[in-house]
PDB file of N, CA and C in Angstrom:
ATOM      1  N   UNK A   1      27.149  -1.600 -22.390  1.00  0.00           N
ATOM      2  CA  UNK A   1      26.673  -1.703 -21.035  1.00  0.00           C
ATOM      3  C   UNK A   1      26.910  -0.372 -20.331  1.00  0.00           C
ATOM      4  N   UNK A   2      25.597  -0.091 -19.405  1.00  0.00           N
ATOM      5  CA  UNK A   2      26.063   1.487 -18.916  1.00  0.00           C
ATOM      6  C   UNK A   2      26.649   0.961 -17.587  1.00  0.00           C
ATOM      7  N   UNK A   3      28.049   2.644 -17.166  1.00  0.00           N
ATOM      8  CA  UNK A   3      28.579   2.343 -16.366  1.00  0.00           C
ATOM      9  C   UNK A   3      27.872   2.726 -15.049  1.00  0.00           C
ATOM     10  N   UNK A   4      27.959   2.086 -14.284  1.00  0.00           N
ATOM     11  CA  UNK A   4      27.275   2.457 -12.423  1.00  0.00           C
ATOM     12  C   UNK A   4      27.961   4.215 -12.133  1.00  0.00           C
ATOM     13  N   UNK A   5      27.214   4.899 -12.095  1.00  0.00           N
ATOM     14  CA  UNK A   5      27.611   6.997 -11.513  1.00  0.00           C
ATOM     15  C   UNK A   5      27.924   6.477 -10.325  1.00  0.00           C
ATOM     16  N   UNK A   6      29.133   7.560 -10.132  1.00  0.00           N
ATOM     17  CA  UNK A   6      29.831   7.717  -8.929  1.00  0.00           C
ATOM     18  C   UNK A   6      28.536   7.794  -7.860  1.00  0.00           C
ATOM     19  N   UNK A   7      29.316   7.455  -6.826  1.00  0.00           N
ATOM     20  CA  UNK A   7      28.112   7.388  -5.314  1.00  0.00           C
ATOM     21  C   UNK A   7      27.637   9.244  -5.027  1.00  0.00           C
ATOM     22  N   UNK A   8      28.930  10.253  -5.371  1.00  0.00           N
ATOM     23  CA  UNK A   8      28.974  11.474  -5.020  1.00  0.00           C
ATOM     24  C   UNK A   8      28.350  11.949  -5.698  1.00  0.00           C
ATOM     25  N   UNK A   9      27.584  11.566  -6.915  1.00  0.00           N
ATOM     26  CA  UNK A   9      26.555  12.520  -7.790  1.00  0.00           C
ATOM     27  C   UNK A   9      25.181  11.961  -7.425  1.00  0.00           C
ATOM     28  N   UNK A  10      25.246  11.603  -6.682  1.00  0.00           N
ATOM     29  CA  UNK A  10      23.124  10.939  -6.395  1.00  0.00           C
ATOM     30  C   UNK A  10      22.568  11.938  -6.263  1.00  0.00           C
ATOM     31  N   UNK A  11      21.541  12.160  -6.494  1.00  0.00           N
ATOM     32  CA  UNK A  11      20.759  13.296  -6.490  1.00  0.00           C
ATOM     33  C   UNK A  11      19.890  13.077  -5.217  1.00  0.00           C
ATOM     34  N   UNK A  12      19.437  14.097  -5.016  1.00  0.00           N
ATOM     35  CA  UNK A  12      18.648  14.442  -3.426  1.00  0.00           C
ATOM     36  C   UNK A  12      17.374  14.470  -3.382  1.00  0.00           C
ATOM     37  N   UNK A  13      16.284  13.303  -2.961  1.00  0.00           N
ATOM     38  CA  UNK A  13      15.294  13.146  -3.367  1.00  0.00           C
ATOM     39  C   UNK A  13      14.247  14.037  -2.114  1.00  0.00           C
ATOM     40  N   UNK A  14      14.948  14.748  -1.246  1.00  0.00           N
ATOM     41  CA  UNK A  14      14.860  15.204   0.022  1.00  0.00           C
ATOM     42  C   UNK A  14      13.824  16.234  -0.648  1.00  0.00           C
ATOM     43  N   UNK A  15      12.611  16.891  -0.047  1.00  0.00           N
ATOM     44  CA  UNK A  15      12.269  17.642  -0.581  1.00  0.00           C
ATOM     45  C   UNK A  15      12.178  18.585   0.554  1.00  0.00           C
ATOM     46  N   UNK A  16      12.259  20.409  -0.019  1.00  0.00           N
ATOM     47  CA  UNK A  16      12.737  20.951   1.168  1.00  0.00           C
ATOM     48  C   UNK A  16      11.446  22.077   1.136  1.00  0.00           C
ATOM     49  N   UNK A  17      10.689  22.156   1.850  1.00  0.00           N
ATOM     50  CA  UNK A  17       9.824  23.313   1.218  1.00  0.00           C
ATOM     51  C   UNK A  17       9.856  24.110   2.398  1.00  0.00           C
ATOM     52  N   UNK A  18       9.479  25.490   2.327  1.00  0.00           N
ATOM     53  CA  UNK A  18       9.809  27.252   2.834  1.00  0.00           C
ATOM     54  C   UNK A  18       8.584  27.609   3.225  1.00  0.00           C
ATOM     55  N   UNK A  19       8.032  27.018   4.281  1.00  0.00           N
ATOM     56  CA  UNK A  19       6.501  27.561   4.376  1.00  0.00           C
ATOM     57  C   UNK A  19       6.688  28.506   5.316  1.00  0.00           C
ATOM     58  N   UNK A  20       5.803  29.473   5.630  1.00  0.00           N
ATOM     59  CA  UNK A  20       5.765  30.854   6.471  1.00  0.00           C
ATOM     60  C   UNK A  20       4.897  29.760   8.153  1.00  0.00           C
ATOM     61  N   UNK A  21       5.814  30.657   9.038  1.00  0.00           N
ATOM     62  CA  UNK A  21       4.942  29.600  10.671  1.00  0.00           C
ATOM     63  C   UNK A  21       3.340  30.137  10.020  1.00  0.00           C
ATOM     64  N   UNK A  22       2.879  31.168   9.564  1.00  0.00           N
ATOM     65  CA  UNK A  22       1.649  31.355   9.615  1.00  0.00           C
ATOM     66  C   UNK A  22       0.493  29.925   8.888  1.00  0.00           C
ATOM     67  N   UNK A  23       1.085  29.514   8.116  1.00  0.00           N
ATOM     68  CA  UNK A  23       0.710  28.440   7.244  1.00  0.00           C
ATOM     69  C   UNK A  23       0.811  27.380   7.642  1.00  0.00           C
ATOM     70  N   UNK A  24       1.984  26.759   8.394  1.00  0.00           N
ATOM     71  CA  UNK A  24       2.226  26.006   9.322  1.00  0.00           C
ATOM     72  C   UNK A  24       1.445  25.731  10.364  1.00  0.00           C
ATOM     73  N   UNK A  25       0.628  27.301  11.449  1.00  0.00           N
ATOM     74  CA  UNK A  25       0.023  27.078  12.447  1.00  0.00           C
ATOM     75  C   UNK A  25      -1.500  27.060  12.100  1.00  0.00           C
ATOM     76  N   UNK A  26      -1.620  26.929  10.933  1.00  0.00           N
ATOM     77  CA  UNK A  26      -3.375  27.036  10.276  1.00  0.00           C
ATOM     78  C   UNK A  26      -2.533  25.575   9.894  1.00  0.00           C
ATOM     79  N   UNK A  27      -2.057  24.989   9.322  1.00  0.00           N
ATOM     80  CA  UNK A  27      -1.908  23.684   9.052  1.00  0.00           C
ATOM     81  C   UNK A  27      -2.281  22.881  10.589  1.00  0.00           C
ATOM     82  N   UNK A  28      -1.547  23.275  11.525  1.00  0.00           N
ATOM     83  CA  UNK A  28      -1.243  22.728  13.001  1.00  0.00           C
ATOM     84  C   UNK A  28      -3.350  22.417  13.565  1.00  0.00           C
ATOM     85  N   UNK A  29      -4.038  23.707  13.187  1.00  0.00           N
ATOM     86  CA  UNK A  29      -4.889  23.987  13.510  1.00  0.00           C
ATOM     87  C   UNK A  29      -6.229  23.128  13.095  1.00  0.00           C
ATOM     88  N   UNK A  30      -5.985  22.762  11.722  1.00  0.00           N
ATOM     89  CA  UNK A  30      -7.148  22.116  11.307  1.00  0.00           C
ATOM     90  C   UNK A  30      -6.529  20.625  11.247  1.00  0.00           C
ATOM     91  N   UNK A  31      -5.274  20.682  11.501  1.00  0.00           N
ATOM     92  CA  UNK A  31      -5.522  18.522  11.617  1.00  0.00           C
ATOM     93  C   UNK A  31      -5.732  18.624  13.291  1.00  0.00           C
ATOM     94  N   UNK A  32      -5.501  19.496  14.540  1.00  0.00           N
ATOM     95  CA  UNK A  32      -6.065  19.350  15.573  1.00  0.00           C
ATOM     96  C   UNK A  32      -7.405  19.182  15.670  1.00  0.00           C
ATOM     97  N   UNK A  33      -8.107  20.069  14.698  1.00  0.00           N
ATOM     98  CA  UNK A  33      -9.852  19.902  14.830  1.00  0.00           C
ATOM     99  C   UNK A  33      -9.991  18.882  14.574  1.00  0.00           C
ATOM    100  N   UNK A  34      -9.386  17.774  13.162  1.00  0.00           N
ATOM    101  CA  UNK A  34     -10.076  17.187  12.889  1.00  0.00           C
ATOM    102  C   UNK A  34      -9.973  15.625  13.735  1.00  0.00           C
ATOM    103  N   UNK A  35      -8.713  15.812  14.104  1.00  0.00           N
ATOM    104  CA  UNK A  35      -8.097  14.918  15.043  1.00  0.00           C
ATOM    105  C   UNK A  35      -9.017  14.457  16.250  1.00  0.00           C
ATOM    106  N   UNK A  36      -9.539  16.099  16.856  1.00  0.00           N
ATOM    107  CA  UNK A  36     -10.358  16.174  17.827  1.00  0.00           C
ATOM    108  C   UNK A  36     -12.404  15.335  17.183  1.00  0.00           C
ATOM    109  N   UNK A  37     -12.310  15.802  15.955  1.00  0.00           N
ATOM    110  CA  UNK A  37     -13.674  15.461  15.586  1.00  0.00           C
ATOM    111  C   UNK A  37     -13.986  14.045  15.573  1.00  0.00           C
ATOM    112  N   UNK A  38     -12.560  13.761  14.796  1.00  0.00           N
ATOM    113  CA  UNK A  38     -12.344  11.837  14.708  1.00  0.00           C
ATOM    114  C   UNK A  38     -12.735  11.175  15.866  1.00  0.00           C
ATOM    115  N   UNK A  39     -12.194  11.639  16.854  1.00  0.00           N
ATOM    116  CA  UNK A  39     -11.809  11.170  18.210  1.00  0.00           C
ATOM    117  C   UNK A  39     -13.245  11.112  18.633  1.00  0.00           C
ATOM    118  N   UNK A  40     -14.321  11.935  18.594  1.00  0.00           N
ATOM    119  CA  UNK A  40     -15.497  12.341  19.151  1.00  0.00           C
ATOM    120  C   UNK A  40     -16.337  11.228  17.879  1.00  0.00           C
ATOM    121  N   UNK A  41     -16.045  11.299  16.977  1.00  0.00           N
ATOM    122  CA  UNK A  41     -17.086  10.356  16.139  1.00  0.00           C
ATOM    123  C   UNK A  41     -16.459   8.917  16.753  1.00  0.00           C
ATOM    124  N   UNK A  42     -15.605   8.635  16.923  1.00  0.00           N
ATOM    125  CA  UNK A  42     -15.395   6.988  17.561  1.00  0.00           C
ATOM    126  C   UNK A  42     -15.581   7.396  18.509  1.00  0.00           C
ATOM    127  N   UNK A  43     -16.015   7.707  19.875  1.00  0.00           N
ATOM    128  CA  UNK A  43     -16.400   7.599  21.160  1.00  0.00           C
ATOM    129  C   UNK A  43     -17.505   7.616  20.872  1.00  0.00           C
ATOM    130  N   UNK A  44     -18.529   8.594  20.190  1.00  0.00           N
ATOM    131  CA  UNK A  44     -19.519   8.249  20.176  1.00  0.00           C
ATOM    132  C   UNK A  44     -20.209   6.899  19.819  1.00  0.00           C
ATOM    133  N   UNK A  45     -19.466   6.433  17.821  1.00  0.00           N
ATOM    134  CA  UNK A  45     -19.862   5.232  18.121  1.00  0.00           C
ATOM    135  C   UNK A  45     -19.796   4.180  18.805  1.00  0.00           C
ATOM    136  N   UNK A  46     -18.673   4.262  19.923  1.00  0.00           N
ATOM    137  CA  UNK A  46     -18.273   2.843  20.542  1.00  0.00           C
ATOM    138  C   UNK A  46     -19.316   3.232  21.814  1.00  0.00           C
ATOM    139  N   UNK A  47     -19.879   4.368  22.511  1.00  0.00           N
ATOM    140  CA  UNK A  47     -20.599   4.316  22.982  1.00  0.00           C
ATOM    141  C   UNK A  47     -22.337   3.803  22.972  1.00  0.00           C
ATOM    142  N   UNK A  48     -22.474   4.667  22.048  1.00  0.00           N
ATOM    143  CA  UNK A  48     -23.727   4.298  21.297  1.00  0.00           C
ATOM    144  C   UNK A  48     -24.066   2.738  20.732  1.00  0.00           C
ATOM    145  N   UNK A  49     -22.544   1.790  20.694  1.00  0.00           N
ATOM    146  CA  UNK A  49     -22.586   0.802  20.414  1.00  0.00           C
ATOM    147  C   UNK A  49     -22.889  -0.505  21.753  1.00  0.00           C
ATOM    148  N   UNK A  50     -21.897   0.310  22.634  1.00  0.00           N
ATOM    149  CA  UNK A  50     -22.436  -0.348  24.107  1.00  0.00           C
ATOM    150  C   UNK A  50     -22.754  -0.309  25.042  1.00  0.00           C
ATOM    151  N   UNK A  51     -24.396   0.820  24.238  1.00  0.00           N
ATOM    152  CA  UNK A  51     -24.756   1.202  25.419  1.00  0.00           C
ATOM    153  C   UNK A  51     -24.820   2.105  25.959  1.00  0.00           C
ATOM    154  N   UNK A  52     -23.554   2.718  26.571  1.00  0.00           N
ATOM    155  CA  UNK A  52     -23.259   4.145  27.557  1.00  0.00           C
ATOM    156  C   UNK A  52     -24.162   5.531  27.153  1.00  0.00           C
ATOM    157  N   UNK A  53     -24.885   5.944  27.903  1.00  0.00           N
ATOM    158  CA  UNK A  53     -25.530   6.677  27.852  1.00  0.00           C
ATOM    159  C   UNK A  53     -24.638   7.963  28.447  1.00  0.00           C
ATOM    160  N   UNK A  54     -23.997   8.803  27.920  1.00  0.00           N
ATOM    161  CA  UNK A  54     -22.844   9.997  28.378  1.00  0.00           C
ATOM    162  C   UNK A  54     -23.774  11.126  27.592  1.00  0.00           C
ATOM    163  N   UNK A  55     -23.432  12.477  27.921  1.00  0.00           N
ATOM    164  CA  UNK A  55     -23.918  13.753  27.052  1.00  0.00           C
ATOM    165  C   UNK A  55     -23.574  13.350  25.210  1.00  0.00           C
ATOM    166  N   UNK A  56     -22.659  13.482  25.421  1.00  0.00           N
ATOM    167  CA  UNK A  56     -22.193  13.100  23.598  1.00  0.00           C
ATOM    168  C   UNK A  56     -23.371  12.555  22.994  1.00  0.00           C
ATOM    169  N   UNK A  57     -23.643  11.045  23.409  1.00  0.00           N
ATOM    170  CA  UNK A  57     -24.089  10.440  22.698  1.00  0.00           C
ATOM    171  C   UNK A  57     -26.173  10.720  23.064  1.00  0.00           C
ATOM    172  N   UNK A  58     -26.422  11.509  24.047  1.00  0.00           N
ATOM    173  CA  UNK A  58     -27.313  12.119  24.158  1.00  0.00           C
ATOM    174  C   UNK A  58     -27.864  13.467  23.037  1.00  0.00           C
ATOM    175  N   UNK A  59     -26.510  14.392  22.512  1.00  0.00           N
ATOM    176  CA  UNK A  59     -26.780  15.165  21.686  1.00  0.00           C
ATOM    177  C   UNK A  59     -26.489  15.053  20.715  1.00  0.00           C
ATOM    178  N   UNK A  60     -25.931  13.735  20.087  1.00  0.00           N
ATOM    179  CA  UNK A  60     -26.269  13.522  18.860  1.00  0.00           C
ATOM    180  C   UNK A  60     -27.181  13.076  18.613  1.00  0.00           C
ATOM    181  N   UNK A  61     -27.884  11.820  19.196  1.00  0.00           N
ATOM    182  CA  UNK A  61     -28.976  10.824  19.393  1.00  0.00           C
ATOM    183  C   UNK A  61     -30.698  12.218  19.175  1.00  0.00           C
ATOM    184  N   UNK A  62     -30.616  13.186  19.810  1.00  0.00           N
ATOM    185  CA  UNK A  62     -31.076  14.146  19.896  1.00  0.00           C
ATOM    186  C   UNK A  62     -31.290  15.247  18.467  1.00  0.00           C
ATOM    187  N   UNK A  63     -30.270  15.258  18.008  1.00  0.00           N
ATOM    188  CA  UNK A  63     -29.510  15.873  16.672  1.00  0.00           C
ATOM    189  C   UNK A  63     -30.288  15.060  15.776  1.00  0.00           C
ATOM    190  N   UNK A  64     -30.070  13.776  15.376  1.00  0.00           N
ATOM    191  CA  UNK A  64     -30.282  13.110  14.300  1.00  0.00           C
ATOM    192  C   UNK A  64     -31.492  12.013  14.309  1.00  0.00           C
ATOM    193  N   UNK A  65     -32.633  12.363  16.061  1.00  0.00           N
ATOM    194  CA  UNK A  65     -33.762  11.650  15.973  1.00  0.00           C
ATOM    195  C   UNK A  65     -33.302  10.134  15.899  1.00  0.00           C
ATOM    196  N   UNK A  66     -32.412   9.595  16.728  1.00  0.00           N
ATOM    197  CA  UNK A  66     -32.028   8.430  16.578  1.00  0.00           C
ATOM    198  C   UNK A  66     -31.631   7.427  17.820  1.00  0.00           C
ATOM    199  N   UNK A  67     -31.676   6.626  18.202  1.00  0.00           N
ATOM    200  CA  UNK A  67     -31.621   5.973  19.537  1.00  0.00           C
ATOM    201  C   UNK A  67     -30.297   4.551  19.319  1.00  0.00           C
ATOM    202  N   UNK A  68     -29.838   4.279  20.341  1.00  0.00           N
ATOM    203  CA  UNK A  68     -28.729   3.755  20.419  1.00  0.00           C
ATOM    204  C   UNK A  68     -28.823   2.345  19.398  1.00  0.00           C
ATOM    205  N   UNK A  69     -29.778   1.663  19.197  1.00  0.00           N
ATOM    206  CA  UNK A  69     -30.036   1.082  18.995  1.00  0.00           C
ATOM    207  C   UNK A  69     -30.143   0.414  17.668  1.00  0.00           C
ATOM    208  N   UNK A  70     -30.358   1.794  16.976  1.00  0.00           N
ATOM    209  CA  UNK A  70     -30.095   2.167  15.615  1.00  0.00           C
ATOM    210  C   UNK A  70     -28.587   2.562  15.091  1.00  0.00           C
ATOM    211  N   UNK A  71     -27.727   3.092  15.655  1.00  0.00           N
ATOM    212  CA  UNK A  71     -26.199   3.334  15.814  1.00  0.00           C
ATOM    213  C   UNK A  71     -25.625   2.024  15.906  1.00  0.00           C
ATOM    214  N   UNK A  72     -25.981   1.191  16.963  1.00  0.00           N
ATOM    215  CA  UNK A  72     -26.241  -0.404  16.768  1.00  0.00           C
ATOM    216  C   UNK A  72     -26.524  -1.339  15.961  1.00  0.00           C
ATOM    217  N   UNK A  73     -27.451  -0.874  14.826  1.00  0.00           N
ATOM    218  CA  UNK A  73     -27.507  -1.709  13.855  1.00  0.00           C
ATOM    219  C   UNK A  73     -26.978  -1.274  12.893  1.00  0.00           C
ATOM    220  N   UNK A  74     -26.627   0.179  12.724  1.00  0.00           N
ATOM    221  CA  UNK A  74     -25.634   0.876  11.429  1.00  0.00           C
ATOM    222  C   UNK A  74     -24.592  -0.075  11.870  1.00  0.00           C
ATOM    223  N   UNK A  75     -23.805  -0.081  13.196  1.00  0.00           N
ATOM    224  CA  UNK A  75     -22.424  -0.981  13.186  1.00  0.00           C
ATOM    225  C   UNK A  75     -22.185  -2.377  12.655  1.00  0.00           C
ATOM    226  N   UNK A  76     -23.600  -3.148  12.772  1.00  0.00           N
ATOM    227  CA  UNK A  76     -23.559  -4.276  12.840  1.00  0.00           C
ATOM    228  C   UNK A  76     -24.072  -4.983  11.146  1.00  0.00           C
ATOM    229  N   UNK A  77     -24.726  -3.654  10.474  1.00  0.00           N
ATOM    230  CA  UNK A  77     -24.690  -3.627   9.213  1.00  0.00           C
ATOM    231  C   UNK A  77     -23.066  -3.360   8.539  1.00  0.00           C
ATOM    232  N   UNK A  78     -22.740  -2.545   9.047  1.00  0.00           N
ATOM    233  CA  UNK A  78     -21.385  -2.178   8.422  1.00  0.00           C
ATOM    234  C   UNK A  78     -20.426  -3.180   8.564  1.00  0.00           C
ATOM    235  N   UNK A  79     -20.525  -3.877   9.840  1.00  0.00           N
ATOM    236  CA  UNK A  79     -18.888  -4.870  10.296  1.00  0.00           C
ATOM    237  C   UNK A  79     -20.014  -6.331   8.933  1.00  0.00           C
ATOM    238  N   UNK A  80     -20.899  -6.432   8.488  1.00  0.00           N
ATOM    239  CA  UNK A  80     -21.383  -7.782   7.657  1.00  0.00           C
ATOM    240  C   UNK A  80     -21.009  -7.432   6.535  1.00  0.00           C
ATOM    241  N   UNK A  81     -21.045  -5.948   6.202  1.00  0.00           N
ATOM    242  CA  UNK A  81     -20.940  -5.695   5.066  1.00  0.00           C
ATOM    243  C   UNK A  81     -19.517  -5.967   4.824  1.00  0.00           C
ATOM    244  N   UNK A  82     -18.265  -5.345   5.421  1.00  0.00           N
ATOM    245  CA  UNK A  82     -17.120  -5.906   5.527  1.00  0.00           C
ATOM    246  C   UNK A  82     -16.667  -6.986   5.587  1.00  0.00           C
ATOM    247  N   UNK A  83     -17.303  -8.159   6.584  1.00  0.00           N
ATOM    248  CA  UNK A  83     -17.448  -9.427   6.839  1.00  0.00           C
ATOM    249  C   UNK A  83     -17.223 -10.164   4.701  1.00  0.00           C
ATOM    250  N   UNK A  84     -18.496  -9.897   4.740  1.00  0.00           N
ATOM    251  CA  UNK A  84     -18.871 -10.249   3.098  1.00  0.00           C
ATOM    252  C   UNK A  84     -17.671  -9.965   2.036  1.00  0.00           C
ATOM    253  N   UNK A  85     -17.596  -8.731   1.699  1.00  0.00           N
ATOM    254  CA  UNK A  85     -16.279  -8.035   1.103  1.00  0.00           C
ATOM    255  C   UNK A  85     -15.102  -9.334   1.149  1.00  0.00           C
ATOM    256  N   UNK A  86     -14.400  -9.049   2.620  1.00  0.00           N
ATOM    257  CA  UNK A  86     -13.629 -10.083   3.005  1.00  0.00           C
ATOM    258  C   UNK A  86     -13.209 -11.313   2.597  1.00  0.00           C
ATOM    259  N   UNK A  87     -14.151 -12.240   2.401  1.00  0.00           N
ATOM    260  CA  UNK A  87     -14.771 -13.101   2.302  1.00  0.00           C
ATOM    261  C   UNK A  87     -14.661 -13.329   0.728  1.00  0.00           C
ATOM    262  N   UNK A  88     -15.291 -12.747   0.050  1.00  0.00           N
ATOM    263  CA  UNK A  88     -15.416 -13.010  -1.654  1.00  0.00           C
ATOM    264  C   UNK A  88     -13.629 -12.628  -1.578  1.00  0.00           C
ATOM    265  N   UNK A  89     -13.748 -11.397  -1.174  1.00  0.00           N
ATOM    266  CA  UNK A  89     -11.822 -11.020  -2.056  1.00  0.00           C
ATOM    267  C   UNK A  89     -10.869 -12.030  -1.638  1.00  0.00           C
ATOM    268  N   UNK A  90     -10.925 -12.864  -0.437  1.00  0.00           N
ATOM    269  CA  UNK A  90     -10.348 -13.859  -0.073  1.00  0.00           C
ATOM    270  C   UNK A  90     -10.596 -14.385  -1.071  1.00  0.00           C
ATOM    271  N   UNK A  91     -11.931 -15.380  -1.217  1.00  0.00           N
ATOM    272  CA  UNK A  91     -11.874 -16.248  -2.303  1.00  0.00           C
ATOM    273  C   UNK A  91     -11.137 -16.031  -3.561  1.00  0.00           C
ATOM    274  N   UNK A  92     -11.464 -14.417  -4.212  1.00  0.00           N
ATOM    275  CA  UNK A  92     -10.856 -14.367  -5.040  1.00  0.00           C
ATOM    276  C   UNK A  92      -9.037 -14.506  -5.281  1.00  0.00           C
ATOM    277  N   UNK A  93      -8.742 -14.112  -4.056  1.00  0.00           N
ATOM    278  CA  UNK A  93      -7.208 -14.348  -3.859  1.00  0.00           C
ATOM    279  C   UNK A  93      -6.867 -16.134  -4.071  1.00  0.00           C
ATOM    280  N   UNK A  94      -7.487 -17.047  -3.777  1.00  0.00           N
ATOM    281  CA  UNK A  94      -7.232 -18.212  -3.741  1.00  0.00           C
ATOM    282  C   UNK A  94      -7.597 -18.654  -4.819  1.00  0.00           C
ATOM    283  N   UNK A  95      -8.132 -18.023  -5.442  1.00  0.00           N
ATOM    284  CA  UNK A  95      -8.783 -18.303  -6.975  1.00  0.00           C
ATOM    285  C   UNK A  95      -7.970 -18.249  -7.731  1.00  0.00           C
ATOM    286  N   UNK A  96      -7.275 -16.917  -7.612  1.00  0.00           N
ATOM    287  CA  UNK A  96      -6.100 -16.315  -8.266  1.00  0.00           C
ATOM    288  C   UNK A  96      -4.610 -16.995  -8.571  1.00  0.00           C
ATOM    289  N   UNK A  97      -4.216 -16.907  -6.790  1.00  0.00           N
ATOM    290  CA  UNK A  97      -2.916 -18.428  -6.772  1.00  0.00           C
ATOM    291  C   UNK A  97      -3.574 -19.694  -7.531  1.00  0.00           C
ATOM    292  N   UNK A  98      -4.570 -20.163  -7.510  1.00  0.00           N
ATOM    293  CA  UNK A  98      -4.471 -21.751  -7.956  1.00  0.00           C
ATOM    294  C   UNK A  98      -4.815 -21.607  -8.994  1.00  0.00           C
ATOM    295  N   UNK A  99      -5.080 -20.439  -9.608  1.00  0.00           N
ATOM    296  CA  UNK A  99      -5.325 -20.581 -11.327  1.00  0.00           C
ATOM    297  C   UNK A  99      -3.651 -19.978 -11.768  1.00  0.00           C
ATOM    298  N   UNK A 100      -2.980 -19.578 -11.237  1.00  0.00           N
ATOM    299  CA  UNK A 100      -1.452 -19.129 -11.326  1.00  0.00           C
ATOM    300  C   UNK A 100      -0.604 -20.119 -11.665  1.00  0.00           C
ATOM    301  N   UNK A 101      -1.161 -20.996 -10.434  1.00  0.00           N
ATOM    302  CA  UNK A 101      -0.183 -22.059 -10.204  1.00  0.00           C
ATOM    303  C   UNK A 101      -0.047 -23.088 -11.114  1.00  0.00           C
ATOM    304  N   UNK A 102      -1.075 -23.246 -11.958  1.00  0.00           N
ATOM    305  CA  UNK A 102      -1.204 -23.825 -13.489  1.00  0.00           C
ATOM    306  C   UNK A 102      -0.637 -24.135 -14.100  1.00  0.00           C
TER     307      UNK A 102
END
């Protein structure tokens, strides 16, 4: 039988890494953009979804030849498509326990 190592030899799963601020502030830089981009793609769709007619959703709508309406039915395609998904993998989960439970 092996014996339990002293508590004082655990090893340090801490990981320590030496990055230069320059790398750091280009790190800082592009999760702000994208942070910022995220942020602008959900306003747009929740706009475009109900409605609100703001600049944003004017120059994309503009951009991509597309009217709210259509942004509207991408959402409402997407939340069925999920809906569905849902739905079967549920089943399959209950499928799963009661064929387990056997």
């Amino acid at each position: 039988m092996a014996q339990p190592r002293p508590r004082h030899e655990e090893e340090n799963f801490l990981i320590v890494g030496n990055r230069s601020w320059f790398h750091a502030c280009i790190d800082l830089l592009f999760t702000l953009f994208f942070w910022g981009y995220s942020l602008l793609v959900v306003i747009f769709f929740l706009s475009a979804t109900f409605g609100f007619n703001n600049s944003l959703t004017r120059i994309v709508n503009a951009s991509f030849n597309t009217i709210n309406s259509d942004i509207r039915n991408l959402v409402i395609l997407g939340l069925a498509i999920f809906i569905v998904f849902y739905v079967i993998l549920s089943m399959n989960r209950l499928y799963n326990k009661k064929g387990s439970a056997t």
